[in-house]
Protein backbone atom coordinates (compact mmCIF):
# COMPACT_ATOMS: atom_id res chain seq x y z
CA UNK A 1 0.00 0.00 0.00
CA UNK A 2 1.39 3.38 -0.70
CA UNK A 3 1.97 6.35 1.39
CA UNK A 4 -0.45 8.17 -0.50
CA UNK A 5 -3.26 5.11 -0.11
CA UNK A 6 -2.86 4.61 3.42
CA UNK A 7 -3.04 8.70 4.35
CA UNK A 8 -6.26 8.63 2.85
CA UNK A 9 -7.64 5.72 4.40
CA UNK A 10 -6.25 7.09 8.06
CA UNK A 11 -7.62 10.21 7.44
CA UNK A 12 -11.03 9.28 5.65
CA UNK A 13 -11.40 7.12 8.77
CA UNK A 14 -10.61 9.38 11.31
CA UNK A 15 -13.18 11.71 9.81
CA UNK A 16 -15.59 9.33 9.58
CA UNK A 17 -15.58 8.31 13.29
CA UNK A 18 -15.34 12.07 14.46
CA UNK A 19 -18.91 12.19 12.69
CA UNK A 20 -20.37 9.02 14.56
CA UNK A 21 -19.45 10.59 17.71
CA UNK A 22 -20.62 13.77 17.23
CA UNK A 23 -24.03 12.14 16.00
CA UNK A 24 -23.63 10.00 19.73
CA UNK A 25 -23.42 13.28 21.05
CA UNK A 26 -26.17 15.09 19.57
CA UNK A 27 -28.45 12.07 20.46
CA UNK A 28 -27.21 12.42 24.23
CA UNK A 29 -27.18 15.97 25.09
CA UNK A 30 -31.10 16.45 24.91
CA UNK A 31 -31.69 13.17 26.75
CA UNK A 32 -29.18 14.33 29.96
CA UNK A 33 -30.89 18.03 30.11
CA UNK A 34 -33.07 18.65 33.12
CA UNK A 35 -36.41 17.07 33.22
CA UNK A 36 -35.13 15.87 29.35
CA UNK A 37 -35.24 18.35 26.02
CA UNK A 38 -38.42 17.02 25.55
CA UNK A 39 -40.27 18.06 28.81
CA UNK A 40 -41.69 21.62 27.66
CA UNK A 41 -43.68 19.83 24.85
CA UNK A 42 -44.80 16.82 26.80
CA UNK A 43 -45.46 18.79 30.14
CA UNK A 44 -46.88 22.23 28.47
CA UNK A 45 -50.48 22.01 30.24
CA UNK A 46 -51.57 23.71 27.25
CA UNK A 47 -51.19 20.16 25.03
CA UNK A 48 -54.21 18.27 25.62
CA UNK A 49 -53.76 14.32 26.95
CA UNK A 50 -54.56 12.82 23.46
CA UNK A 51 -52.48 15.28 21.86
CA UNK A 52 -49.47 14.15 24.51
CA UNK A 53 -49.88 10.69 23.59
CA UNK A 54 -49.75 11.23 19.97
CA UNK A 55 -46.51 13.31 20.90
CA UNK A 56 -45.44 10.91 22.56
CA UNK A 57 -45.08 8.22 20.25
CA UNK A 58 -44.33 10.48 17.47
CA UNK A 59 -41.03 11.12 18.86
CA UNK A 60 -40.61 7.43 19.93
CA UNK A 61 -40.23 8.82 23.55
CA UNK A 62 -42.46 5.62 24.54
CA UNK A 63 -39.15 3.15 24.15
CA UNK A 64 -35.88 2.17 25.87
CA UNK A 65 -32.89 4.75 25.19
CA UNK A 66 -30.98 2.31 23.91
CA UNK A 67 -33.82 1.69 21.26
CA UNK A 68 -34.12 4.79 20.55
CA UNK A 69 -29.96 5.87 20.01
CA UNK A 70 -30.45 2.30 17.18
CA UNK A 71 -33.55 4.16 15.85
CA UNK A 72 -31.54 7.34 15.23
CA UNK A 73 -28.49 5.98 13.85
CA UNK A 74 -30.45 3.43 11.73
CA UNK A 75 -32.95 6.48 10.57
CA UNK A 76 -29.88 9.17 9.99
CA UNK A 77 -28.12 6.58 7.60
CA UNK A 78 -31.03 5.10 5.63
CA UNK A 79 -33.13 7.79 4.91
CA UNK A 80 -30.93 11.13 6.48
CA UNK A 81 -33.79 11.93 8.86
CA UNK A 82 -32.60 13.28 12.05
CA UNK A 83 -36.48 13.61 13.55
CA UNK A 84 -39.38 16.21 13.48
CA UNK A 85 -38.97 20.18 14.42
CA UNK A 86 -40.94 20.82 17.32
CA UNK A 87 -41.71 24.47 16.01
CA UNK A 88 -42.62 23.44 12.63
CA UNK A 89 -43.80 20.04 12.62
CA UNK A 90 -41.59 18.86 9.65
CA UNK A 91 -39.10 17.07 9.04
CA UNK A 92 -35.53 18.27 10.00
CA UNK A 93 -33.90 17.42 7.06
CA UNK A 94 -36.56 19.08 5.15
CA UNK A 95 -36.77 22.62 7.45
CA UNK A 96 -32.73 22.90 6.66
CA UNK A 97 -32.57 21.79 2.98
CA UNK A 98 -35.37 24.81 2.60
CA UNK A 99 -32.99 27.11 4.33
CA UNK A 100 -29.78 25.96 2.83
CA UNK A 101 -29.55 27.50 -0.36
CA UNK A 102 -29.67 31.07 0.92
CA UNK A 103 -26.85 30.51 3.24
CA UNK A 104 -24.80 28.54 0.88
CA UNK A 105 -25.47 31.79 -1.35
CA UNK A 106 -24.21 34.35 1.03
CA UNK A 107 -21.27 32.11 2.69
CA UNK A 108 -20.04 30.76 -0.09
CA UNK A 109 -19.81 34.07 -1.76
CA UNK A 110 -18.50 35.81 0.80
CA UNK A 111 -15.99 33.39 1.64
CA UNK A 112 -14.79 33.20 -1.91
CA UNK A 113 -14.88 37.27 -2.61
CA UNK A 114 -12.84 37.15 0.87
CA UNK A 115 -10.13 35.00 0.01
CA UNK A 116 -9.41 36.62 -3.18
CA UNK A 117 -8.98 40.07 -1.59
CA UNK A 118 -7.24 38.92 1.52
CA UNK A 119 -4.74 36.76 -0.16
CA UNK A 120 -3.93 39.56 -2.68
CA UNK A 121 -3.66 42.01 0.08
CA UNK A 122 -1.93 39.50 2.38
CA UNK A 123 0.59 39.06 -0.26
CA UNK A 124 0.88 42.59 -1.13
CA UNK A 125 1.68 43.77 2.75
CA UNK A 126 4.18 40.86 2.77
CA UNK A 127 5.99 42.24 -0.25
CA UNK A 128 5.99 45.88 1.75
CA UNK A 129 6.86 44.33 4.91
CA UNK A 130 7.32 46.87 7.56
CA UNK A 131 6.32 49.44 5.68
CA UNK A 132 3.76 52.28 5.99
CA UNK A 133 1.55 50.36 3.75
CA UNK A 134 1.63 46.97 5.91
CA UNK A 135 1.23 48.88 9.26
CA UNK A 136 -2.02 50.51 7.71
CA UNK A 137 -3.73 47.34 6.17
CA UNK A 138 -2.64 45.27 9.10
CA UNK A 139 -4.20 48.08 11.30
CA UNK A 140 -7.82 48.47 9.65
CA UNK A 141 -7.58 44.43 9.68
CA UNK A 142 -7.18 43.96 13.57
CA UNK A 143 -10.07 46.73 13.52
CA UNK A 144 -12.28 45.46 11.64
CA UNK A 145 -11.66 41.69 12.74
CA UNK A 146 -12.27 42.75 16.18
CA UNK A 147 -15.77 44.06 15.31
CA UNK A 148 -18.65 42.44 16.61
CA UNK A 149 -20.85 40.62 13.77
CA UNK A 150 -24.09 42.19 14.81
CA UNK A 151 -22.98 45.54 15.29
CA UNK A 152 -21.47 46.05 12.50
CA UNK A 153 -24.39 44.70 10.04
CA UNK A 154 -26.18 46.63 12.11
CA UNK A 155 -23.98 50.05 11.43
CA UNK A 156 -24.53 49.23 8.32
CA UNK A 157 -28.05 48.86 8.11
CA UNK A 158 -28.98 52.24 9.73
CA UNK A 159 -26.79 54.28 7.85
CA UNK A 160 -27.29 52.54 4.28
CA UNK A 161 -30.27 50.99 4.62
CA UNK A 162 -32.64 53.16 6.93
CA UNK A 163 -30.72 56.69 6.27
CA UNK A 164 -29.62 56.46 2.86
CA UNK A 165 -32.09 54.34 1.40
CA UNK A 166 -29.58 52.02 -0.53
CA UNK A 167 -30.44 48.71 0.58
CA UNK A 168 -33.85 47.06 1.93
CA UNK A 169 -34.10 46.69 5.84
CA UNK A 170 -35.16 43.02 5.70
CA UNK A 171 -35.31 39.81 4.07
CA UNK A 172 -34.51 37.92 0.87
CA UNK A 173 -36.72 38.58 -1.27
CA UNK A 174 -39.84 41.18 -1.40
CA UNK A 175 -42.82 39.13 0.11
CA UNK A 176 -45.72 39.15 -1.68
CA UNK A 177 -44.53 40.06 -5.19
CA UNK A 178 -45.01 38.55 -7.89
CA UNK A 179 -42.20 38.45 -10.97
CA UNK A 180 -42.59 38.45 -14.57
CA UNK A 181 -39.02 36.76 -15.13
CA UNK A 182 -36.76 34.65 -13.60
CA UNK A 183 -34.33 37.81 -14.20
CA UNK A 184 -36.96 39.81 -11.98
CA UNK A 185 -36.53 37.91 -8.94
CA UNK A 186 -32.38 37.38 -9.35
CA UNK A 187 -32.58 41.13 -9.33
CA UNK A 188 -34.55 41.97 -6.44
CA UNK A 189 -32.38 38.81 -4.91
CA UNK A 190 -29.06 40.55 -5.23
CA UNK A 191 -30.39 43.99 -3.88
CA UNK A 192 -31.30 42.50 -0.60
CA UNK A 193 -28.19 40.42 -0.35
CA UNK A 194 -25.73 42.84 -1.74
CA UNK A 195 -25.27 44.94 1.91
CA UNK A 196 -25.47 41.38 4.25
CA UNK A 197 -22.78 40.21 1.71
CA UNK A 198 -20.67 43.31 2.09
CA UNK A 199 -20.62 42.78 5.98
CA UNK A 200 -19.93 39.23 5.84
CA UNK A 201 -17.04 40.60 3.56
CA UNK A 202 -15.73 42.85 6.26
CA UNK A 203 -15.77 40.35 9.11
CA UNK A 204 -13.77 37.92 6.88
CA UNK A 205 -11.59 39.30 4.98
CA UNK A 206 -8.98 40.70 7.52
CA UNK A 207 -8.27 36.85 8.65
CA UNK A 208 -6.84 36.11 5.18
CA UNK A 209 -4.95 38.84 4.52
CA UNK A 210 -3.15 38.52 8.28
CA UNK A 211 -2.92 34.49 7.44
CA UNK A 212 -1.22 34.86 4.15
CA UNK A 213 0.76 37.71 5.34
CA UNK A 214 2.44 35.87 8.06
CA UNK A 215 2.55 33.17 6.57
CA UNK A 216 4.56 33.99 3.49
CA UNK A 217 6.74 36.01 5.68
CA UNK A 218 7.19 32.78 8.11
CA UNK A 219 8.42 31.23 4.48
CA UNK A 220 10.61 33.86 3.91
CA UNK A 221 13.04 33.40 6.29
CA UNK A 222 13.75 29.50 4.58
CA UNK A 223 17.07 29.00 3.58
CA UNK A 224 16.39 28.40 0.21
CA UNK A 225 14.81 31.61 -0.30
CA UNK A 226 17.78 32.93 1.18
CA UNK A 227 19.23 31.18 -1.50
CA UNK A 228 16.99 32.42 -4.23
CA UNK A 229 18.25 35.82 -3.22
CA UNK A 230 21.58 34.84 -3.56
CA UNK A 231 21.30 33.87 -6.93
CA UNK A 232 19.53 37.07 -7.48
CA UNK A 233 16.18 36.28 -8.57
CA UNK A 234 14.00 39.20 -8.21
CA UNK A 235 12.02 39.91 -5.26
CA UNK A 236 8.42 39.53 -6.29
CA UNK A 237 9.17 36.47 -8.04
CA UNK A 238 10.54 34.88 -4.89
CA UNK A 239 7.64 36.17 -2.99
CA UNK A 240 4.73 34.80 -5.90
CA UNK A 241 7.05 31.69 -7.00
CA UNK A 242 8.76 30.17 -4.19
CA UNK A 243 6.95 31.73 -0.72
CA UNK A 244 2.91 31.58 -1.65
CA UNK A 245 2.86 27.93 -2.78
CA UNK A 246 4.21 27.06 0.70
CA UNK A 247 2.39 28.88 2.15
CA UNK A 248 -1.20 27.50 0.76
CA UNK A 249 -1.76 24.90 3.08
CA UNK A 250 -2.24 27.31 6.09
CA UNK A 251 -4.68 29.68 3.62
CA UNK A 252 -6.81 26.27 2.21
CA UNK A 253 -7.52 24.89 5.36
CA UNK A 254 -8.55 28.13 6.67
CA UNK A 255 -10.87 28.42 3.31
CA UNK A 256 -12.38 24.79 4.49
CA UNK A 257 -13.01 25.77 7.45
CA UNK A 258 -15.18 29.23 6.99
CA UNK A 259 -16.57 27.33 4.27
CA UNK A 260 -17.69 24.41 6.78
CA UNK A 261 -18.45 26.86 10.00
CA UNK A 262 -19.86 30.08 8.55
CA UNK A 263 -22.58 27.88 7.91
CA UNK A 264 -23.82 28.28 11.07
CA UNK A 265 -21.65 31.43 11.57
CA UNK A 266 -23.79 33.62 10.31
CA UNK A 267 -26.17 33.30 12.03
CA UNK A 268 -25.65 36.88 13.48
CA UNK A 269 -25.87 38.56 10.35
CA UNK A 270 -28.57 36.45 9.08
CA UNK A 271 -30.69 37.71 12.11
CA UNK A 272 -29.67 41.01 11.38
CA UNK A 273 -30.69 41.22 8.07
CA UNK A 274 -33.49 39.16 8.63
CA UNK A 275 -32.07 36.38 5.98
CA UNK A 276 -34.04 32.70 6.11
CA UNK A 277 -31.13 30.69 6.28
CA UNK A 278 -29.06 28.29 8.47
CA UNK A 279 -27.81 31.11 11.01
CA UNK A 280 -31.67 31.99 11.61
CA UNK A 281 -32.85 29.07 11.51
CA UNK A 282 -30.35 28.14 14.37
CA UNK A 283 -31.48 31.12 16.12
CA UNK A 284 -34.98 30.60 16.05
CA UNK A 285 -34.21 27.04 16.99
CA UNK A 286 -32.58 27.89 20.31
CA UNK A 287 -35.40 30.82 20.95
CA UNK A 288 -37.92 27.61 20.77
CA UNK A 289 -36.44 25.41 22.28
CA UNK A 290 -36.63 23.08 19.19
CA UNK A 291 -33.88 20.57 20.04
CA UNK A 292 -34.02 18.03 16.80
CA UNK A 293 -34.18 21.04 14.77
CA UNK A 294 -30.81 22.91 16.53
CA UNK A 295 -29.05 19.17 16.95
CA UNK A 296 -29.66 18.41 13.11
CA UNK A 297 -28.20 22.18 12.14
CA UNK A 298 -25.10 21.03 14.28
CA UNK A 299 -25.03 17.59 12.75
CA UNK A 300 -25.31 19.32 9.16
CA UNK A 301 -22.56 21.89 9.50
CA UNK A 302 -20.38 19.21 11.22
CA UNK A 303 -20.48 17.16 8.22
CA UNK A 304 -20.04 20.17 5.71
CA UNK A 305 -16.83 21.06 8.13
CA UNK A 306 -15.50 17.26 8.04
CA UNK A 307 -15.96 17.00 3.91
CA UNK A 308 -14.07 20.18 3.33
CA UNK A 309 -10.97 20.04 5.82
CA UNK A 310 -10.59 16.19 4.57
CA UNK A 311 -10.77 17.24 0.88
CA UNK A 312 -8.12 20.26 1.43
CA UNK A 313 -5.95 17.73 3.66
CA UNK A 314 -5.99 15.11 0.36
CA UNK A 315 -5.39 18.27 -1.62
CA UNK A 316 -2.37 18.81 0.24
CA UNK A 317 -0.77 15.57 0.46
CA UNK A 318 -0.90 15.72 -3.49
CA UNK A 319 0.58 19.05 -3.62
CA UNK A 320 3.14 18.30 -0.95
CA UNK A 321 4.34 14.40 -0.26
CA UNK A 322 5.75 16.19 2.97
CA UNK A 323 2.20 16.14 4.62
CA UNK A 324 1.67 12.40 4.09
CA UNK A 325 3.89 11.92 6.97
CA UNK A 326 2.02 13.77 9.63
């Protein structure tokens, strides 16, 4: 078996039993609450006794623990179902596929739009190291970085939203309209998304450009760009040709993991701009009290998280044989 072959299989593995845990876990948690996650629904006075029982065995709260962990691993693997929302009545799976898409909208795009412009500022300050330049952009990073989420969509929202009249003060989408072309809604679409987006920009970005920063300079101090200086290659390309690349494995698994957590990150924002995705749909979750629905948000993310950081850690070990022997 090769190097290659049996890094994958350790670390496919590895992943793989990280998720059955965390699926143990989200199973037990609820179940070792006081008086049991499940308590305000079954004890609310307001449910009548028929209503209860129906509850009741709904929820499969009638059997054995131990039947019911088999029942939730056996259900989670067959058919994906991780139970019904107690605030909705449907299906968990089905409540966060519904929300998905707009949060894989706005993450993913301002994740990507993030990257670009802190790796080509990170590498930029790293070429002016020490310089007036790199004090300022390291500066407004740490500032910005050290923002909270909320307040600054919220900044944002009262002086371009509610003052200057440049971006809607709510939602996705305007409710209740209807559109003559596909082209229509995209449009109305990106104006509500276009000032969450930009904050989601703000908050991220300054983590990439420090991370590529530092790391290329950490590179730079290798002896064999010492040597490439000796030989007197110029400057930038030693900086673009023989620092970055090294320095890619720190910036990619950082990329998997916003990618994987700002899933759920967001969740701030979300609320802010009053977006119907993951991050409110967490937050309404834990306002409700709607455990299955909060516990299968966590079990979704956790598997987003685990894909990505396993796919970037193969990506790496074919990039560089060096990681294969971690």
């Amino acid at each position: 078996m090769s190097k290659l072959t049996h890094f994958l299989l350790r670390k496919i593995t590895s992943r793989i039993v990280v998720f059955y845990v965390i699926l143990t876990i989200t199973f037990v948690i609820p179940r070792m609450l006081p008086g049991g996650a499940f308590a305000y629904l079954i004890n609310n006075p307001n449910v009548p006794p028929n209503m209860r029982d129906v509850l009741i065995k709904q929820f499969g709260l009638d059997k054995p623990i131990i039947e019911q962990y088999f029942i939730f691993i056996k259900e989670f693997f067959t058919t994906g179902n991780l139970g019904i929302s107690f605030s909705r009545l449907q299906p968990v799976s089905q409540v966060i596929l519904e929300a998905l898409p707009w949060t894989l909208t706005l993450v993913t795009t301002s994740v990507v739009i993030s990257a670009i412009i802190g790796i080509l500022l990170g590498l930029l300050v790293a070429y002016k190291r020490a310089s007036k330049m790199d004090v300022f952009f390291v500066s407004v990073a740490m500032f910005l970085r050290s923002m909270p989420g909320f307040w600054l969509g919220m900044v944002l929202l009262i002086v371009i939203g509610f003052y200057m009249h440049l971006a809607p003060l709510f939602g996705a989408y305007t409710y209740g309209v209807t559109y003559a072309t596909p082209f229509e809604y995209i449009a109305d679409v990106l104006y509500h998304l276009w000032l969450p987006l930009v904050s989601l920009i703000l908050l991220t970005t300054p983590t990439y450009l420090v991370i590529t920063r530092n790391a290329v300079l950490d590179v730079m101090s290798e002896d064999y760009i010492m040597a490439a200086y000796a030989r007197g290659l110029p400057e930038r390309n030693i900086l673009l040709k023989h620092a970055f690349k090294p320095s890619c494995a720190a910036i990619l698994t950082l990329l998997a993991m916003d990618l994987g957590v700002s899933l759920g990150g967001a969740m701030l924002i979300e609320r802010v701009f009053s977006i119907p995705g993951i991050g409110r749909l967490t937050y309404d979750a834990i306002y409700m009290q709607d455990y299955p629905l909060l516990l299968g948000v966590v079990v979704y993310t956790s598997a987003v998280t685990l894909t990505l950081v396993t796919l970037v850690e193969i990506l790496q070990s074919v990039l560089d044989p060096r990681v294969r022997l971690e």
